[in-house]
C-alpha atoms as a PDB file:
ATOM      1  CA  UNK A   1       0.000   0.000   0.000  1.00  0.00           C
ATOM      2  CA  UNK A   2       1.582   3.307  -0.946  1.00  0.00           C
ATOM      3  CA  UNK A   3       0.702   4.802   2.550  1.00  0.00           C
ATOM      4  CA  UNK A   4       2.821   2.267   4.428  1.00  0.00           C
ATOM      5  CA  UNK A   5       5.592   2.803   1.377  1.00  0.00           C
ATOM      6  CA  UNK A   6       5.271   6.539   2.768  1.00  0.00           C
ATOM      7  CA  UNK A   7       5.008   6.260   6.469  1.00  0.00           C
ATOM      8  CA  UNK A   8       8.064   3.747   6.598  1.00  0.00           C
ATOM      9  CA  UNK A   9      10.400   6.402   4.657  1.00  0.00           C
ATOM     10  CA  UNK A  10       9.240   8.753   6.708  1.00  0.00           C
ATOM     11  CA  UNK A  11      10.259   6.583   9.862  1.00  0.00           C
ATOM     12  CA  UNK A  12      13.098   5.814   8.391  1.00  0.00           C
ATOM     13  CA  UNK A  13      14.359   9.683   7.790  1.00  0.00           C
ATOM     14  CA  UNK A  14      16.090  11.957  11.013  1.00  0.00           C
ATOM     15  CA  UNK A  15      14.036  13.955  12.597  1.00  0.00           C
ATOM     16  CA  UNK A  16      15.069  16.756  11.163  1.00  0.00           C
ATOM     17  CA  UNK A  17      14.966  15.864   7.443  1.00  0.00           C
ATOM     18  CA  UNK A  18      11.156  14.502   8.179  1.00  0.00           C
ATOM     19  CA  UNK A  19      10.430  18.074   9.405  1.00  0.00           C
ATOM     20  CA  UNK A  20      11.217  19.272   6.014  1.00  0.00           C
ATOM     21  CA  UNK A  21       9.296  16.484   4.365  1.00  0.00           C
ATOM     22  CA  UNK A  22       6.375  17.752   6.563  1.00  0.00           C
ATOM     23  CA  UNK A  23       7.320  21.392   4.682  1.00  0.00           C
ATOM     24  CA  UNK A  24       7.619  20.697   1.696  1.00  0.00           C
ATOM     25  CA  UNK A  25       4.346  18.857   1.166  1.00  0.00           C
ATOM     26  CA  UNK A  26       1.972  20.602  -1.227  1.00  0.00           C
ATOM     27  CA  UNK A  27      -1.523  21.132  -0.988  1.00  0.00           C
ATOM     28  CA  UNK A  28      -1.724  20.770  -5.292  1.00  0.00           C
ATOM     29  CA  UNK A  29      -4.455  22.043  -7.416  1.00  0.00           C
ATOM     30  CA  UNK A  30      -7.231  19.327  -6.466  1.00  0.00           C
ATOM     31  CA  UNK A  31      -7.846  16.343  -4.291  1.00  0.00           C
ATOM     32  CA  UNK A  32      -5.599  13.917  -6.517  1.00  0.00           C
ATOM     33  CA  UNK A  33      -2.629  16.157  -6.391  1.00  0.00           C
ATOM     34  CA  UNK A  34      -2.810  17.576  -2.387  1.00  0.00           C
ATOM     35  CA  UNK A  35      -0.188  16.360  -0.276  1.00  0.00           C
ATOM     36  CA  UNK A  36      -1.825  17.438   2.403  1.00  0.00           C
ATOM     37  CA  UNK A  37      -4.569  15.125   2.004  1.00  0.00           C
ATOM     38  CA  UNK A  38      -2.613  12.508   1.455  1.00  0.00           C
ATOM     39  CA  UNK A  39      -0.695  12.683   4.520  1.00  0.00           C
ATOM     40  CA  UNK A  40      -3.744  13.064   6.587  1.00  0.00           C
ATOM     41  CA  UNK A  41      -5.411  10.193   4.755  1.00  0.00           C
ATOM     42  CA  UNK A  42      -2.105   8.186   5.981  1.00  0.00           C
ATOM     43  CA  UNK A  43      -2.223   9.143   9.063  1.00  0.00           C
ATOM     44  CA  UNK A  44      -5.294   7.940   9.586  1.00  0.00           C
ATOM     45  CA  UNK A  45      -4.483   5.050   7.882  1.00  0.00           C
ATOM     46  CA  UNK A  46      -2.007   4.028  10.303  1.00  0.00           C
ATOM     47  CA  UNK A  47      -4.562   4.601  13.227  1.00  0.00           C
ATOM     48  CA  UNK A  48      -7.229   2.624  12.095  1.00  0.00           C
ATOM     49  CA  UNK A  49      -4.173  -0.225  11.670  1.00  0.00           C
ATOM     50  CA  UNK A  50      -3.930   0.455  14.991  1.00  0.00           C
ATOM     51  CA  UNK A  51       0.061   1.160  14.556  1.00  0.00           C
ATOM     52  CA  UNK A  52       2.772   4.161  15.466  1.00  0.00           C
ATOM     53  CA  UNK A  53       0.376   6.271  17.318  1.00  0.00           C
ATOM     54  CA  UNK A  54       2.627   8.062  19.160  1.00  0.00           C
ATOM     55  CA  UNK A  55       4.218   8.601  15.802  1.00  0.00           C
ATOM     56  CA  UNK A  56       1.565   9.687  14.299  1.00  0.00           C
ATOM     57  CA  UNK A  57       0.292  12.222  17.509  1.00  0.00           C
ATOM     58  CA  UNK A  58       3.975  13.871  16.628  1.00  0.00           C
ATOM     59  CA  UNK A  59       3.797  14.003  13.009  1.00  0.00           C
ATOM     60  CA  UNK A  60       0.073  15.737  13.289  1.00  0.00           C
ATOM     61  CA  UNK A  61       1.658  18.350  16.156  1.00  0.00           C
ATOM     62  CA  UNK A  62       4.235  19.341  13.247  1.00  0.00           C
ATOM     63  CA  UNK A  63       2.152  18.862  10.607  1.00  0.00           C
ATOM     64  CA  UNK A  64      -0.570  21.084  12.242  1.00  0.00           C
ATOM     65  CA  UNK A  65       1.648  23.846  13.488  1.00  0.00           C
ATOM     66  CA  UNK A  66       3.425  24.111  10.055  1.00  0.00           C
ATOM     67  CA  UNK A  67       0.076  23.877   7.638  1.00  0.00           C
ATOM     68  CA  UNK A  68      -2.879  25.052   9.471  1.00  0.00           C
ATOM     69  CA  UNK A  69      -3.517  28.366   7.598  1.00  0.00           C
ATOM     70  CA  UNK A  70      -3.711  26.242   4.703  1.00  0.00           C
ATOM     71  CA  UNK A  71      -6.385  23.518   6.167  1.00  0.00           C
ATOM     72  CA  UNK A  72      -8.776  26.215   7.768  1.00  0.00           C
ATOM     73  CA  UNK A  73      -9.099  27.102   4.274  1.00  0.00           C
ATOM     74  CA  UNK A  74     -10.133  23.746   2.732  1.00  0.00           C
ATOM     75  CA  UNK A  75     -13.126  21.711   3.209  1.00  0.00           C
ATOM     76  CA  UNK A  76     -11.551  18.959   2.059  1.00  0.00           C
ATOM     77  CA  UNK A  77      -8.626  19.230   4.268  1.00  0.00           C
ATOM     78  CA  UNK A  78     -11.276  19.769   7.571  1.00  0.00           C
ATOM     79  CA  UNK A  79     -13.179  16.709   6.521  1.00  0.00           C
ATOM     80  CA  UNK A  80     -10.024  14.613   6.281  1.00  0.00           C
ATOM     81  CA  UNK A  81      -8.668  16.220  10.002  1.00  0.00           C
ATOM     82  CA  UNK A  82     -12.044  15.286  11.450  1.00  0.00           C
ATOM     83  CA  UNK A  83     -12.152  11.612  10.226  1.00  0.00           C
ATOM     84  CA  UNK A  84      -8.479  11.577  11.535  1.00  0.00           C
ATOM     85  CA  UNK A  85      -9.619  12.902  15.194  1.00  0.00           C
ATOM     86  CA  UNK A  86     -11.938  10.243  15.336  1.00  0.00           C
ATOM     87  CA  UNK A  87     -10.188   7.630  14.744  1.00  0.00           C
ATOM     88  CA  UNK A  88      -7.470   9.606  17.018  1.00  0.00           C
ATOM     89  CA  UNK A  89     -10.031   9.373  19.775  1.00  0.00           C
ATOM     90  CA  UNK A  90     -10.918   5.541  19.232  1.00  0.00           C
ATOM     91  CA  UNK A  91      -7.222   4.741  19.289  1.00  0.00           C
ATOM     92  CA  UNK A  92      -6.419   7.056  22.481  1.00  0.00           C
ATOM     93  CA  UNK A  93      -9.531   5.342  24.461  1.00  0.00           C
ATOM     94  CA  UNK A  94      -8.342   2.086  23.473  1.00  0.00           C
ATOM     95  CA  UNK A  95      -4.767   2.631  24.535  1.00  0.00           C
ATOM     96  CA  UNK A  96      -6.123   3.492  27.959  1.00  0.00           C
ATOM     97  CA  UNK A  97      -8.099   0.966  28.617  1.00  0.00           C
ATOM     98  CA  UNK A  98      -5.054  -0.902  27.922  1.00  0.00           C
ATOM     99  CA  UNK A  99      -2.726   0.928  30.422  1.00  0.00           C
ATOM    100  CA  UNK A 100      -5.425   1.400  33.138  1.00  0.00           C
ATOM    101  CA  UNK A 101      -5.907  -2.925  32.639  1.00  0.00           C
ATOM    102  CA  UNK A 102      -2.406  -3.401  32.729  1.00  0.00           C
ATOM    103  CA  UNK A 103      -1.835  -1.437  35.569  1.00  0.00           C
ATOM    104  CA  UNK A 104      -4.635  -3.192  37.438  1.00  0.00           C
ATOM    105  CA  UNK A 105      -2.499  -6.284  36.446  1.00  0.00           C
ATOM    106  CA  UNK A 106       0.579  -4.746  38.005  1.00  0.00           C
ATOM    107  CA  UNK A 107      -1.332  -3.778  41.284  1.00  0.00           C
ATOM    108  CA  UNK A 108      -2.590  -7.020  41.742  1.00  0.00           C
ATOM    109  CA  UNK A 109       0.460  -8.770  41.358  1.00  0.00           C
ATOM    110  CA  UNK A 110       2.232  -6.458  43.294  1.00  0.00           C
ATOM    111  CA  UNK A 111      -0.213  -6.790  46.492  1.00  0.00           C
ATOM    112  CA  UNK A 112       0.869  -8.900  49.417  1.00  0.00           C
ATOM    113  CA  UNK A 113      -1.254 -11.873  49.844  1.00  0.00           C
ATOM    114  CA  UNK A 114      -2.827 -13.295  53.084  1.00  0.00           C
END
Protein backbone atom coordinates (compact mmCIF):
# COMPACT_ATOMS: atom_id res chain seq x y z
CA UNK A 1 0.00 0.00 0.00
CA UNK A 2 1.58 3.31 -0.95
CA UNK A 3 0.70 4.80 2.55
CA UNK A 4 2.82 2.27 4.43
CA UNK A 5 5.59 2.80 1.38
CA UNK A 6 5.27 6.54 2.77
CA UNK A 7 5.01 6.26 6.47
CA UNK A 8 8.06 3.75 6.60
CA UNK A 9 10.40 6.40 4.66
CA UNK A 10 9.24 8.75 6.71
CA UNK A 11 10.26 6.58 9.86
CA UNK A 12 13.10 5.81 8.39
CA UNK A 13 14.36 9.68 7.79
CA UNK A 14 16.09 11.96 11.01
CA UNK A 15 14.04 13.96 12.60
CA UNK A 16 15.07 16.76 11.16
CA UNK A 17 14.97 15.86 7.44
CA UNK A 18 11.16 14.50 8.18
CA UNK A 19 10.43 18.07 9.40
CA UNK A 20 11.22 19.27 6.01
CA UNK A 21 9.30 16.48 4.37
CA UNK A 22 6.37 17.75 6.56
CA UNK A 23 7.32 21.39 4.68
CA UNK A 24 7.62 20.70 1.70
CA UNK A 25 4.35 18.86 1.17
CA UNK A 26 1.97 20.60 -1.23
CA UNK A 27 -1.52 21.13 -0.99
CA UNK A 28 -1.72 20.77 -5.29
CA UNK A 29 -4.46 22.04 -7.42
CA UNK A 30 -7.23 19.33 -6.47
CA UNK A 31 -7.85 16.34 -4.29
CA UNK A 32 -5.60 13.92 -6.52
CA UNK A 33 -2.63 16.16 -6.39
CA UNK A 34 -2.81 17.58 -2.39
CA UNK A 35 -0.19 16.36 -0.28
CA UNK A 36 -1.83 17.44 2.40
CA UNK A 37 -4.57 15.13 2.00
CA UNK A 38 -2.61 12.51 1.46
CA UNK A 39 -0.69 12.68 4.52
CA UNK A 40 -3.74 13.06 6.59
CA UNK A 41 -5.41 10.19 4.76
CA UNK A 42 -2.11 8.19 5.98
CA UNK A 43 -2.22 9.14 9.06
CA UNK A 44 -5.29 7.94 9.59
CA UNK A 45 -4.48 5.05 7.88
CA UNK A 46 -2.01 4.03 10.30
CA UNK A 47 -4.56 4.60 13.23
CA UNK A 48 -7.23 2.62 12.09
CA UNK A 49 -4.17 -0.23 11.67
CA UNK A 50 -3.93 0.46 14.99
CA UNK A 51 0.06 1.16 14.56
CA UNK A 52 2.77 4.16 15.47
CA UNK A 53 0.38 6.27 17.32
CA UNK A 54 2.63 8.06 19.16
CA UNK A 55 4.22 8.60 15.80
CA UNK A 56 1.56 9.69 14.30
CA UNK A 57 0.29 12.22 17.51
CA UNK A 58 3.98 13.87 16.63
CA UNK A 59 3.80 14.00 13.01
CA UNK A 60 0.07 15.74 13.29
CA UNK A 61 1.66 18.35 16.16
CA UNK A 62 4.24 19.34 13.25
CA UNK A 63 2.15 18.86 10.61
CA UNK A 64 -0.57 21.08 12.24
CA UNK A 65 1.65 23.85 13.49
CA UNK A 66 3.42 24.11 10.06
CA UNK A 67 0.08 23.88 7.64
CA UNK A 68 -2.88 25.05 9.47
CA UNK A 69 -3.52 28.37 7.60
CA UNK A 70 -3.71 26.24 4.70
CA UNK A 71 -6.39 23.52 6.17
CA UNK A 72 -8.78 26.21 7.77
CA UNK A 73 -9.10 27.10 4.27
CA UNK A 74 -10.13 23.75 2.73
CA UNK A 75 -13.13 21.71 3.21
CA UNK A 76 -11.55 18.96 2.06
CA UNK A 77 -8.63 19.23 4.27
CA UNK A 78 -11.28 19.77 7.57
CA UNK A 79 -13.18 16.71 6.52
CA UNK A 80 -10.02 14.61 6.28
CA UNK A 81 -8.67 16.22 10.00
CA UNK A 82 -12.04 15.29 11.45
CA UNK A 83 -12.15 11.61 10.23
CA UNK A 84 -8.48 11.58 11.53
CA UNK A 85 -9.62 12.90 15.19
CA UNK A 86 -11.94 10.24 15.34
CA UNK A 87 -10.19 7.63 14.74
CA UNK A 88 -7.47 9.61 17.02
CA UNK A 89 -10.03 9.37 19.77
CA UNK A 90 -10.92 5.54 19.23
CA UNK A 91 -7.22 4.74 19.29
CA UNK A 92 -6.42 7.06 22.48
CA UNK A 93 -9.53 5.34 24.46
CA UNK A 94 -8.34 2.09 23.47
CA UNK A 95 -4.77 2.63 24.53
CA UNK A 96 -6.12 3.49 27.96
CA UNK A 97 -8.10 0.97 28.62
CA UNK A 98 -5.05 -0.90 27.92
CA UNK A 99 -2.73 0.93 30.42
CA UNK A 100 -5.42 1.40 33.14
CA UNK A 101 -5.91 -2.93 32.64
CA UNK A 102 -2.41 -3.40 32.73
CA UNK A 103 -1.84 -1.44 35.57
CA UNK A 104 -4.64 -3.19 37.44
CA UNK A 105 -2.50 -6.28 36.45
CA UNK A 106 0.58 -4.75 38.00
CA UNK A 107 -1.33 -3.78 41.28
CA UNK A 108 -2.59 -7.02 41.74
CA UNK A 109 0.46 -8.77 41.36
CA UNK A 110 2.23 -6.46 43.29
CA UNK A 111 -0.21 -6.79 46.49
CA UNK A 112 0.87 -8.90 49.42
CA UNK A 113 -1.25 -11.87 49.84
CA UNK A 114 -2.83 -13.29 53.08
Amino acid sequence: MIDDEFIEHLKSLAPASADLELRSLSPGEDDESNELLHFIRALTSRLVARRDYELTQAWMTVFLRLHFDIILESDALMSALKEWKLYQAKECSRLDNLVGYCSGVVSFIRSPRT
